[in-house]
N, C-alpha and C. Protein backbone atom coordinates (compact mmCIF):
# COMPACT_ATOMS: atom_id res chain seq x y z
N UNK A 1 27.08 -35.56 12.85
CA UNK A 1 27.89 -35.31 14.02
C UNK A 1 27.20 -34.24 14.86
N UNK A 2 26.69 -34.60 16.27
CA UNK A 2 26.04 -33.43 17.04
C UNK A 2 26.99 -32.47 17.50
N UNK A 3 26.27 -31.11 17.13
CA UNK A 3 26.94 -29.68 17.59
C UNK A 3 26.75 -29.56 18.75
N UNK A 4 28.24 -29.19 19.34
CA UNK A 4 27.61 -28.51 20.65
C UNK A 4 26.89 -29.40 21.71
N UNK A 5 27.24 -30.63 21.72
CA UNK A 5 26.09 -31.71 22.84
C UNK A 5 25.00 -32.14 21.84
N UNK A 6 24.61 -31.85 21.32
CA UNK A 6 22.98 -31.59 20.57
C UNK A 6 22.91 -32.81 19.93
N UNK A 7 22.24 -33.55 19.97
CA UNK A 7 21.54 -34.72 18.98
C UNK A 7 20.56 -34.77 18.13
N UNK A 8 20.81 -35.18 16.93
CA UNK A 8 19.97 -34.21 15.77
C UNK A 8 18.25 -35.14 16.12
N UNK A 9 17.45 -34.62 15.51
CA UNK A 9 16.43 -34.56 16.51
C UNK A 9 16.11 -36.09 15.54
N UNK A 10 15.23 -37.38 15.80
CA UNK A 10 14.86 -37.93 15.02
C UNK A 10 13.73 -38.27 13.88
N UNK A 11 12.59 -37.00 14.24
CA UNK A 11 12.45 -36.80 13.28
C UNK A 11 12.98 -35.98 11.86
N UNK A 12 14.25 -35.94 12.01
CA UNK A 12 14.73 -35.61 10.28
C UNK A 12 15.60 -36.94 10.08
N UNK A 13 15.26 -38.07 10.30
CA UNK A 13 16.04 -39.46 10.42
C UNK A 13 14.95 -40.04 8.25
N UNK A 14 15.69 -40.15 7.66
CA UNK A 14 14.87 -40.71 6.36
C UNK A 14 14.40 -39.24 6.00
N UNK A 15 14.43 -38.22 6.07
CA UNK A 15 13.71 -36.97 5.44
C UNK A 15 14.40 -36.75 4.39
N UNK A 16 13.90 -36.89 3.10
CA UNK A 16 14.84 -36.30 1.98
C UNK A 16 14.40 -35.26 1.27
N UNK A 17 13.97 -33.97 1.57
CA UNK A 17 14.16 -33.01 0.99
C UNK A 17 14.72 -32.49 1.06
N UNK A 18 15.01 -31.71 -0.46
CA UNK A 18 15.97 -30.81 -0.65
C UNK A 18 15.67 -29.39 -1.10
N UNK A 19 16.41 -28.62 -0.67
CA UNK A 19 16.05 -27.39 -0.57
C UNK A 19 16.53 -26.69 -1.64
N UNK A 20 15.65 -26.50 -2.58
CA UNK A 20 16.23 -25.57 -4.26
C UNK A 20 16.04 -24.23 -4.26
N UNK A 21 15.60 -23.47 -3.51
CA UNK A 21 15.34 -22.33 -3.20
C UNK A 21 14.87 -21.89 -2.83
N UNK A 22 15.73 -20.58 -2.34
CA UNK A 22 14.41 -19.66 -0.77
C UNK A 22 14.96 -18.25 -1.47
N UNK A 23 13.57 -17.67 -0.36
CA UNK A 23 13.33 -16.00 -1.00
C UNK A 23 12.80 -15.90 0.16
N UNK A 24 12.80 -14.19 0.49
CA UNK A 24 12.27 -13.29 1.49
C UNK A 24 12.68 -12.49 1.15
N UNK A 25 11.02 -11.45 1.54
CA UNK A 25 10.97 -10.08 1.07
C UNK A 25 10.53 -9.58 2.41
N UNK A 26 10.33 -8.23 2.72
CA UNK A 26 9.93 -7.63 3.62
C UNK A 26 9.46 -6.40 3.22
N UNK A 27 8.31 -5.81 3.56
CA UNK A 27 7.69 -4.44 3.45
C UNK A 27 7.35 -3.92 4.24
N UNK A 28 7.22 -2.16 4.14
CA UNK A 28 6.70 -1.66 4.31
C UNK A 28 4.67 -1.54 4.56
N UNK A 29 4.24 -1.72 5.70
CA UNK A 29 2.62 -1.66 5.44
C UNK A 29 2.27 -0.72 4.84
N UNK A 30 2.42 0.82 5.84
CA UNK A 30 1.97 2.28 5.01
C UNK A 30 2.37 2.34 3.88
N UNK A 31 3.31 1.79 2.96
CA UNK A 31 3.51 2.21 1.31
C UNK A 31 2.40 1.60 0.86
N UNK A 32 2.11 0.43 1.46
CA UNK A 32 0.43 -0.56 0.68
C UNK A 32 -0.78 0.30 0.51
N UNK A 33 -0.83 0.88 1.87
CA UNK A 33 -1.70 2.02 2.33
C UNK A 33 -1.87 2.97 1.48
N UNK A 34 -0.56 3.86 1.16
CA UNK A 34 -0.63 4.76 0.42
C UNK A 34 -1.13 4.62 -1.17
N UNK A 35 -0.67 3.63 -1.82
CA UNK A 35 -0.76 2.96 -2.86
C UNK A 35 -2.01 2.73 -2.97
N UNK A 36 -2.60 2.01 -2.45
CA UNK A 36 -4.08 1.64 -2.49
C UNK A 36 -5.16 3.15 -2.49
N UNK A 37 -4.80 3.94 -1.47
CA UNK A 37 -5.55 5.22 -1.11
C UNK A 37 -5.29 6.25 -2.41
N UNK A 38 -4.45 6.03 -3.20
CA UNK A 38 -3.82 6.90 -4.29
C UNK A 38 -4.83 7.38 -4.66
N UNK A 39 -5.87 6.85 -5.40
CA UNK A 39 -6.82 7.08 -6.53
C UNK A 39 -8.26 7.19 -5.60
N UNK A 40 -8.68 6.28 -4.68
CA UNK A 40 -9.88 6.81 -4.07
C UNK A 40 -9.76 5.78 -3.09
N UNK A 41 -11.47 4.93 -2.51
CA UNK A 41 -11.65 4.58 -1.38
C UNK A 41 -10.43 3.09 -2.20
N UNK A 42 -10.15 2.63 -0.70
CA UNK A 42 -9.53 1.26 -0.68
C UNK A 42 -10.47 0.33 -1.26
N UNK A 43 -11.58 0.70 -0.76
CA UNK A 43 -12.37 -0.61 -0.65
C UNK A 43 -13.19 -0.49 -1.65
N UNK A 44 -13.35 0.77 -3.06
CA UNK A 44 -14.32 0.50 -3.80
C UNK A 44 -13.48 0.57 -5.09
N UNK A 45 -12.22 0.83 -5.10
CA UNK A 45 -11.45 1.70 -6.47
C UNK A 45 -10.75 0.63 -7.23
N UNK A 46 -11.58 1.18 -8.67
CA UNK A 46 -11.41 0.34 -9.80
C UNK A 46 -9.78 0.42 -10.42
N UNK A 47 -9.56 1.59 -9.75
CA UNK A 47 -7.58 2.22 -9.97
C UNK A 47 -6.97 0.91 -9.50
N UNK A 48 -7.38 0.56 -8.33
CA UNK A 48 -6.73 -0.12 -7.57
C UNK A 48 -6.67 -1.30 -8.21
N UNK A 49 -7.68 -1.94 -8.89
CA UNK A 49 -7.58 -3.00 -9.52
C UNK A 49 -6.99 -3.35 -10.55
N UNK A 50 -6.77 -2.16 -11.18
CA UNK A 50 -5.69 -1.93 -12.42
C UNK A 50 -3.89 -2.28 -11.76
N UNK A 51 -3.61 -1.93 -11.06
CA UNK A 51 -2.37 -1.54 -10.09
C UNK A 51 -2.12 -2.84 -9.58
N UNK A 52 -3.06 -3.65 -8.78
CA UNK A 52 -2.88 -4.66 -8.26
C UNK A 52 -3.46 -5.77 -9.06
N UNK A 53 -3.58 -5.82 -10.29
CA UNK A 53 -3.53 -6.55 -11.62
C UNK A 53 -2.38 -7.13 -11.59
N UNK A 54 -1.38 -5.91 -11.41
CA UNK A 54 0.15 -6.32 -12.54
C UNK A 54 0.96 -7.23 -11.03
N UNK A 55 0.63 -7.54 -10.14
CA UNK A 55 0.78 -8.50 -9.24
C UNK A 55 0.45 -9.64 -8.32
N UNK A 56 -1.13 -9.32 -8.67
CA UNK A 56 -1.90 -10.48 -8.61
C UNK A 56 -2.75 -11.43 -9.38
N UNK A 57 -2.60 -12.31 -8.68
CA UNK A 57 -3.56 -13.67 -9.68
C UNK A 57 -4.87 -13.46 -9.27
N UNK A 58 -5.48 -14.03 -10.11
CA UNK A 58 -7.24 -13.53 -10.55
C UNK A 58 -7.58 -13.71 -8.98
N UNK A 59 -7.11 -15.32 -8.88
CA UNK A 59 -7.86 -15.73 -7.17
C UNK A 59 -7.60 -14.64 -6.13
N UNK A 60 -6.52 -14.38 -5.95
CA UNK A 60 -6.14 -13.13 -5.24
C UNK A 60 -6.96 -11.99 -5.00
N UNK A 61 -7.14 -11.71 -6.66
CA UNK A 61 -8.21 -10.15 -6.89
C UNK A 61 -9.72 -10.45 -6.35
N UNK A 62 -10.17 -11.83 -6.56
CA UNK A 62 -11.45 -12.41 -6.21
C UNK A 62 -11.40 -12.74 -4.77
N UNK A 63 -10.20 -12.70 -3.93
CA UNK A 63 -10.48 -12.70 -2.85
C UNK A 63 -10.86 -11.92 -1.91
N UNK A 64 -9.68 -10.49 -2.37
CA UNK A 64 -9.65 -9.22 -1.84
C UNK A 64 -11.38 -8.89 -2.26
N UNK A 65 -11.67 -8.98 -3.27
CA UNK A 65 -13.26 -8.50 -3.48
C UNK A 65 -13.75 -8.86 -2.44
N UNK A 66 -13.90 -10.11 -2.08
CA UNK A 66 -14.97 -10.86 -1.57
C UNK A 66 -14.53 -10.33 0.42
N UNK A 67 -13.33 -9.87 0.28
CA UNK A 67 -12.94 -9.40 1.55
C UNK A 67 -13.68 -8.06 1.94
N UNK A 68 -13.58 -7.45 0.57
CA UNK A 68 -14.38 -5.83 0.87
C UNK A 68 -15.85 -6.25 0.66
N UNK A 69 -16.41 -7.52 0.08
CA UNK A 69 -17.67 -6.86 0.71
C UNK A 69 -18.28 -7.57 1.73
N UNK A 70 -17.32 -8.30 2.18
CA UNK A 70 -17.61 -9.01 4.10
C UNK A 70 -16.98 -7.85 4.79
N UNK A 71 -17.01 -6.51 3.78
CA UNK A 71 -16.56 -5.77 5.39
C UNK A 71 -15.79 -5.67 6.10
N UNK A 72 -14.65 -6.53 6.05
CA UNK A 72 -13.30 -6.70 6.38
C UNK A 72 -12.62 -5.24 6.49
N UNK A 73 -11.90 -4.95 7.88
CA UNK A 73 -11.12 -3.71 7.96
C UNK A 73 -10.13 -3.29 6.86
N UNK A 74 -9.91 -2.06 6.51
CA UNK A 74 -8.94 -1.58 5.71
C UNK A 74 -7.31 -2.16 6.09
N UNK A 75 -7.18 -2.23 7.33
CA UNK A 75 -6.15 -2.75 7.90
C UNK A 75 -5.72 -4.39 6.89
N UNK A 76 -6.70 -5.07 7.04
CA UNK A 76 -6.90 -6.23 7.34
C UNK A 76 -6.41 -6.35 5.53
N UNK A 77 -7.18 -5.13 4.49
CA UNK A 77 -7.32 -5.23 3.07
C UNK A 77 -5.70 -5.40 2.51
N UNK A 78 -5.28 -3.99 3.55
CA UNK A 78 -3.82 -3.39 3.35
C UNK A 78 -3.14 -4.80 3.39
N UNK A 79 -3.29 -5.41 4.57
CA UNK A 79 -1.93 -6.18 5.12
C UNK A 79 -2.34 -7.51 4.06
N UNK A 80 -3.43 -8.11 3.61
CA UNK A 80 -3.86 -8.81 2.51
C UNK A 80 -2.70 -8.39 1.12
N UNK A 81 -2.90 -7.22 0.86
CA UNK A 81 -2.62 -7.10 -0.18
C UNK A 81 -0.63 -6.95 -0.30
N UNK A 82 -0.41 -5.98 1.02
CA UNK A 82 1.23 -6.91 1.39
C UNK A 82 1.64 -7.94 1.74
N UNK A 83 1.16 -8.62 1.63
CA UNK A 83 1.18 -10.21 2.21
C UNK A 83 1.16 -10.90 0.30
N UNK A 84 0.70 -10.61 -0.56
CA UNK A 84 0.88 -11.23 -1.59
C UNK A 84 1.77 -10.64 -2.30
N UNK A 85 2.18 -9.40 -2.10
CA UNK A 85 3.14 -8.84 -2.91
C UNK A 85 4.76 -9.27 -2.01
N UNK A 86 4.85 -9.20 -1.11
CA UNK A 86 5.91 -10.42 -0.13
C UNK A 86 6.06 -11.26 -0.52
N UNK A 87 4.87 -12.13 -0.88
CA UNK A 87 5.13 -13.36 -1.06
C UNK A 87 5.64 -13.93 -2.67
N UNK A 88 4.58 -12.97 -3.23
CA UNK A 88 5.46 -13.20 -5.26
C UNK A 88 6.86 -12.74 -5.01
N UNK A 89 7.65 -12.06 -4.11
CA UNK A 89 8.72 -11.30 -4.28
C UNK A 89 9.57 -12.56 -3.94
N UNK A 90 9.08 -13.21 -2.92
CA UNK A 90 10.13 -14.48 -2.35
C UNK A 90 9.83 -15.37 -3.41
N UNK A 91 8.83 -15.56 -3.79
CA UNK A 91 8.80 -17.17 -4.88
C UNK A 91 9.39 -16.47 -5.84
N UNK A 92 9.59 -15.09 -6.55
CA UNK A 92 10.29 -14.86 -7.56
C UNK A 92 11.74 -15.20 -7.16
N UNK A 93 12.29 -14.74 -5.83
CA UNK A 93 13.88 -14.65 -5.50
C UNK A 93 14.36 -16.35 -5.16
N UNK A 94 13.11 -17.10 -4.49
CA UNK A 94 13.30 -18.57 -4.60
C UNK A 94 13.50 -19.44 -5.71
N UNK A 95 13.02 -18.81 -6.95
CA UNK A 95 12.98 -19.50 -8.18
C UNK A 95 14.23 -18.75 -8.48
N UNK A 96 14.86 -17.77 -9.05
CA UNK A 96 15.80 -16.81 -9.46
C UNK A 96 17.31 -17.62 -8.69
N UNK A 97 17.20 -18.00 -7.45
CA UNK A 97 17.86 -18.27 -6.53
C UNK A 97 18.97 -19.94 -7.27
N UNK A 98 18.04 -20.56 -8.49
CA UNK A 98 18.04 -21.88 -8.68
C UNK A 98 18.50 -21.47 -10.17
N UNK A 99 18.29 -20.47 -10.93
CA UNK A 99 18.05 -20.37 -12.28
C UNK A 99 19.49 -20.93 -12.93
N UNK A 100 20.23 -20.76 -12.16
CA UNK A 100 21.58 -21.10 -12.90
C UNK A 100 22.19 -22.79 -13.26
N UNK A 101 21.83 -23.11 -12.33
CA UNK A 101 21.07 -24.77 -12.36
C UNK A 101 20.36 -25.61 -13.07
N UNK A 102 19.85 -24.90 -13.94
CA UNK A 102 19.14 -24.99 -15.06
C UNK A 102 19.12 -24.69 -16.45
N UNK A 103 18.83 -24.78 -17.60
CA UNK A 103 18.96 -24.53 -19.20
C UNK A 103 18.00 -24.20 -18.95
N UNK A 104 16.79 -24.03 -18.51
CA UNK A 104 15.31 -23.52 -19.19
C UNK A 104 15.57 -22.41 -18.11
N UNK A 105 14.94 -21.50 -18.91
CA UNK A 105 15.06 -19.48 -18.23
C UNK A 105 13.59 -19.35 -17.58
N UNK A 106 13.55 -18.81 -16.53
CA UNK A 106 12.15 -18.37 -16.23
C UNK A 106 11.61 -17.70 -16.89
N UNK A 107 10.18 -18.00 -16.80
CA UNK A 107 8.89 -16.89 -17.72
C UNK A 107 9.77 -15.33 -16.97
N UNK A 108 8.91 -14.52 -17.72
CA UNK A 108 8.81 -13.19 -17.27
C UNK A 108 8.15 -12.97 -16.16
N UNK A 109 8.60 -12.19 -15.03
CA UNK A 109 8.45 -11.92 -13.98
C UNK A 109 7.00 -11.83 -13.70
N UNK A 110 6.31 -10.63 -14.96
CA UNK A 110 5.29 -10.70 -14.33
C UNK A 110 4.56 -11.91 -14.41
N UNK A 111 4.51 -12.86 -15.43
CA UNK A 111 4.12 -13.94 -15.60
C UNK A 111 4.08 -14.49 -13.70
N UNK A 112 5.54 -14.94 -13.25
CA UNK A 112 5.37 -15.49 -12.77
C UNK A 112 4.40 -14.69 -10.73
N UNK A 113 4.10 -13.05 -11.36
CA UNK A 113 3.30 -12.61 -9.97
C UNK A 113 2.11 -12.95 -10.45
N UNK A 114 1.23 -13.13 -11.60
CA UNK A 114 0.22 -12.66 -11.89
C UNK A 114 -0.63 -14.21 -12.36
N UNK A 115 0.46 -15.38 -12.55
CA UNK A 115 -0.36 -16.82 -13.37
C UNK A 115 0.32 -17.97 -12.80
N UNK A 116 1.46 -17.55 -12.45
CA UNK A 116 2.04 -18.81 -11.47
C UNK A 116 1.48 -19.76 -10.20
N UNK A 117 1.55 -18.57 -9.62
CA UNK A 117 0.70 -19.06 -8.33
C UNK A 117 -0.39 -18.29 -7.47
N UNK A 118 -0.96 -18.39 -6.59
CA UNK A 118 -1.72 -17.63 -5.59
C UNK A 118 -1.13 -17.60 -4.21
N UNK A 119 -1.30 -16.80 -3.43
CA UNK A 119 -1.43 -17.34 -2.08
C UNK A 119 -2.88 -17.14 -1.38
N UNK A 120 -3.28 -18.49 -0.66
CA UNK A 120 -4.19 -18.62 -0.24
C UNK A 120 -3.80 -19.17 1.62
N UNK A 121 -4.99 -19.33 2.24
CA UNK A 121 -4.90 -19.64 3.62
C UNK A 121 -5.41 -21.15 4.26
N UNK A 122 -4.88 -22.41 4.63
CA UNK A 122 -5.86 -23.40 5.07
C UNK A 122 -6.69 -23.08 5.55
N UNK A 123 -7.84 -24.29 6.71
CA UNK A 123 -8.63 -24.34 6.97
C UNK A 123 -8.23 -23.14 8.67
N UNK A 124 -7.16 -23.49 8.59
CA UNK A 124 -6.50 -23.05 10.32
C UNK A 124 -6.46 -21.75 10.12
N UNK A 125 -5.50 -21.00 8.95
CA UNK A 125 -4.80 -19.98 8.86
C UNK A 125 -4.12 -19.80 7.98
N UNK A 126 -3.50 -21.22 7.82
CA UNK A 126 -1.93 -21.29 7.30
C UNK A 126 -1.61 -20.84 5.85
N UNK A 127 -1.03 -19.93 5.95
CA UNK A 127 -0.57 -19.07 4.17
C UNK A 127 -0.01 -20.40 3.23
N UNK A 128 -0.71 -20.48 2.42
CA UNK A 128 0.25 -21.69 1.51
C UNK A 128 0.05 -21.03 -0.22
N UNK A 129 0.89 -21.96 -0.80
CA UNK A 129 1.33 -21.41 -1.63
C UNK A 129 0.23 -22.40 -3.12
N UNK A 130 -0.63 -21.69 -4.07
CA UNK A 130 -1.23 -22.54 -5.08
C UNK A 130 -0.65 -22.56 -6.59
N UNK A 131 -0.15 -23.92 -7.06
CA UNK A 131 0.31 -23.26 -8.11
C UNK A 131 -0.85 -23.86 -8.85
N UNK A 132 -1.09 -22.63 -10.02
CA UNK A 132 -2.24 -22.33 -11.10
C UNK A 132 -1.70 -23.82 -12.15
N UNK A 133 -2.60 -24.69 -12.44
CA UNK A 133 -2.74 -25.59 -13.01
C UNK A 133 -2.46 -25.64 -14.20
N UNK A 134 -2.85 -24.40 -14.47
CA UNK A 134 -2.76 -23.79 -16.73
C UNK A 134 -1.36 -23.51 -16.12
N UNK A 135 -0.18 -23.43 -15.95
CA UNK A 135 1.21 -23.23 -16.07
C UNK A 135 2.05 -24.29 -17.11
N UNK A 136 0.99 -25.40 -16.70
CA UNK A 136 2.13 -26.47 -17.56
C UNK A 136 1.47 -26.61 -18.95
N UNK A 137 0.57 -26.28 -19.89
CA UNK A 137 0.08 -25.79 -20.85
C UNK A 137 1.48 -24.35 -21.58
N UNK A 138 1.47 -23.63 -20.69
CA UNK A 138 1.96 -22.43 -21.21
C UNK A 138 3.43 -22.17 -21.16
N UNK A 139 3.64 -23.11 -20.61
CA UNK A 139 5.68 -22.78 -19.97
C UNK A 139 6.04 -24.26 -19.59
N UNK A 140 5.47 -25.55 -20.45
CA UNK A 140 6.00 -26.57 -20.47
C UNK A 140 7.23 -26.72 -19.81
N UNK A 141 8.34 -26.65 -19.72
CA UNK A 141 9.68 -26.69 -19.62
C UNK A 141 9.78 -26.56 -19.02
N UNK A 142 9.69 -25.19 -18.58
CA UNK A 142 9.52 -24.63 -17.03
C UNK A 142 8.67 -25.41 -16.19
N UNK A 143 7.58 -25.79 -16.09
CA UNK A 143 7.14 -26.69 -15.57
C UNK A 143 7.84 -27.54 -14.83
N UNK A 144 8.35 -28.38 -16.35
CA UNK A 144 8.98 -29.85 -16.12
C UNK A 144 10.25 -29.47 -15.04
N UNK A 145 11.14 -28.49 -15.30
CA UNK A 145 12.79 -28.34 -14.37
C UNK A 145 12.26 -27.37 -13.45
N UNK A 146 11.14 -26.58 -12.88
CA UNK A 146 11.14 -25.86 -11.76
C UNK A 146 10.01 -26.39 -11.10
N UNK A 147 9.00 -26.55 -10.99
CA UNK A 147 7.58 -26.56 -10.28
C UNK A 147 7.34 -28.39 -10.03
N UNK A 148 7.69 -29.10 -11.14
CA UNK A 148 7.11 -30.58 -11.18
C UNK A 148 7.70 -31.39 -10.01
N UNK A 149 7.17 -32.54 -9.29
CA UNK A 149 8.28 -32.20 -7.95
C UNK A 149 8.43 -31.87 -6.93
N UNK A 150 7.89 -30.73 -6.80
CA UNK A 150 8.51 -29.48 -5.96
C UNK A 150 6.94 -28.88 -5.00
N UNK A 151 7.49 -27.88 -4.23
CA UNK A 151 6.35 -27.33 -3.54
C UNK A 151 7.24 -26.17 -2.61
N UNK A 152 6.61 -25.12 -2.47
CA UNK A 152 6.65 -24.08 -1.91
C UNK A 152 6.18 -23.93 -0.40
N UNK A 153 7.42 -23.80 0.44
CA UNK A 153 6.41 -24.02 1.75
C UNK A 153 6.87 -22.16 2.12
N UNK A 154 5.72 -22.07 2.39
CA UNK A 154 5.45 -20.11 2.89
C UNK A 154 5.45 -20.00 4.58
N UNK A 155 5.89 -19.01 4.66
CA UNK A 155 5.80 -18.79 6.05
C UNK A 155 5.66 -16.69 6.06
N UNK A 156 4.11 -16.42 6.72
CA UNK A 156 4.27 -14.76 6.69
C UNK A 156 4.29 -14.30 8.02
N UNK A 157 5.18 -13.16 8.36
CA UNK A 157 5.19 -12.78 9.85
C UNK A 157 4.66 -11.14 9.48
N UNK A 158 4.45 -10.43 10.76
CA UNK A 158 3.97 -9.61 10.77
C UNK A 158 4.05 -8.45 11.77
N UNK A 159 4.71 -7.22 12.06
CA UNK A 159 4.22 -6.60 13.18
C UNK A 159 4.19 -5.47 13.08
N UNK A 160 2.96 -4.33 13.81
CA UNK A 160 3.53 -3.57 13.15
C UNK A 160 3.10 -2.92 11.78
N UNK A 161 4.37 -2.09 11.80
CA UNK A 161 4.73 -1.63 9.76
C UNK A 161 5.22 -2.54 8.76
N UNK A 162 5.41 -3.23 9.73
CA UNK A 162 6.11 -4.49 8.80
C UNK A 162 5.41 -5.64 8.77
N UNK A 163 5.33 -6.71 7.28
CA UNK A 163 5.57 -7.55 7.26
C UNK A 163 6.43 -8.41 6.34
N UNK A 164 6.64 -10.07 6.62
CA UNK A 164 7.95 -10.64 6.07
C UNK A 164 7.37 -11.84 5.32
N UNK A 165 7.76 -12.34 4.43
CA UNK A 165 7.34 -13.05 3.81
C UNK A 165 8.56 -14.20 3.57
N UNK A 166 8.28 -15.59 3.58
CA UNK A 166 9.61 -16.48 3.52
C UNK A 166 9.11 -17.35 2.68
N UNK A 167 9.96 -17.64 1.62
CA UNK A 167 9.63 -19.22 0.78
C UNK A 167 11.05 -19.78 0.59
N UNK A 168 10.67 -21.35 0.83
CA UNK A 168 11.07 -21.97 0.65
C UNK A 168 10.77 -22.97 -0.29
N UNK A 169 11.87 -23.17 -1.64
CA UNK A 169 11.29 -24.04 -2.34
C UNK A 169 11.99 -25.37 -1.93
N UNK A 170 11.00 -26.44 -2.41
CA UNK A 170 11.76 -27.61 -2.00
C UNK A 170 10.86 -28.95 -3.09
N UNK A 171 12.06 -29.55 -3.20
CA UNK A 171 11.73 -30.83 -3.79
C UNK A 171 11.10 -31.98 -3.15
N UNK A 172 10.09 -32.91 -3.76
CA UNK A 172 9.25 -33.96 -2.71
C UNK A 172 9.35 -34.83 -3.38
C-alpha cells in the first residue's frame, strides 16, 4: 500500500531478502589516535600490534603494514584502524541482534573481531565485509544457523572526529 502518494519503487518487485540483523557503532577518531600513539611512532610500534591483535584479523594487520610502508598518512592509518574496530562492533551487534532466534550461541566475541571476518575495500572503494573461510572448520554450527546463506552488507561514513560504521546482515 503506497505511503503518502508514493509508489513503491519497482525495483524491490521479487526481492527476497531478509534482514536478520543490523549493528552500528560510531567512534571517536582522536581515541584511535591516542591509542595507537600510546607506546611510540604509529607507524613503526610493535605495542601497537599487540593492542590491535585483540581486534583484528591477520588480513587487517597485513594491510595496515603494507599501508605504513606505502607511506600512507597517519590520518589515513588512524581512520583505517577505526573503521575496523566500527565495523567488528556492528557485525558483533548484527549477529547478537539475531542470537535469540537461534539454539546455537555465538563464538566468543573476540573470536568473532579477530577470525570471523575482515574488512576489506573493492576495486572502487567499497568497504565490504570477508568472511574467513576456516570459520566453518572451527564453529560448525555457527556456521550452519548464522553465516551460511547470508552476507553482510557494510556501509562506513565519516567526518571529521567521527566515524560510523553500519551492517546489515541479510539472508540470500
Amino acid at each position: 500500500m503506497p505511503m503518502y502518494g508514493l509508489k513503491p519503487s519497482p525495483f524491490f518487485r521479487g526481492f527476497k531478502t531478509n534482514i536478520l540483523g543490523i549493528g552500528t557503532d560510531i567512534v571517536h577518531i582522536p581515541r584511535f589516535a591516542r591509542l595507537m600513539a600510546r607506546d611510540a611512532s604509529i607507524r613503526e610500534s610493535r605495542i601497537n600490534e599487540r593492542i590491535l591483535g585483540k581486534f583484528m584479523h591477520a588480513a587487517e594487520l597485513s594491510r595496515l603494514q603494507r599501508m605504513r610502508e606505502e607511506n600512507h598518512s597517519d590520518k589515513a592509518l588512524i581512520q583505517f584502524v577505526a573503521g575496523v574496530w566500527a565495523t567488528k562492533e556492528a557485525v558483533y551487534k548484527s549477529l547478537s541482534s539475531r542470537s535469540g532466534h537461534k539454539k546455537t550461541a555465538l563464538p566468543p566475541a573476540k573470536y568473532i573481531y579477530t577470525q570471523l571476518c575482515y574488512k576489506t575495500n573493492d576495486e572502487g572503494g567499497i568497504p565490504r565485509l570477508v568472511i574467513d573461510p576456516k570459520l566453518t572448520s572451527v564453529y560448525p554450527n555457527f556456521t550452519r544457523d548464522f553465516i551460511e546463506n547470508t552476507k553482510f552488507l557494510l556501509s562506513i561514513s565519516h567526518d571529521n572526529d567521527y566515524l560510523v560504521s553500519f551492517v546489515c546482515h541479510v539472508s540470500v
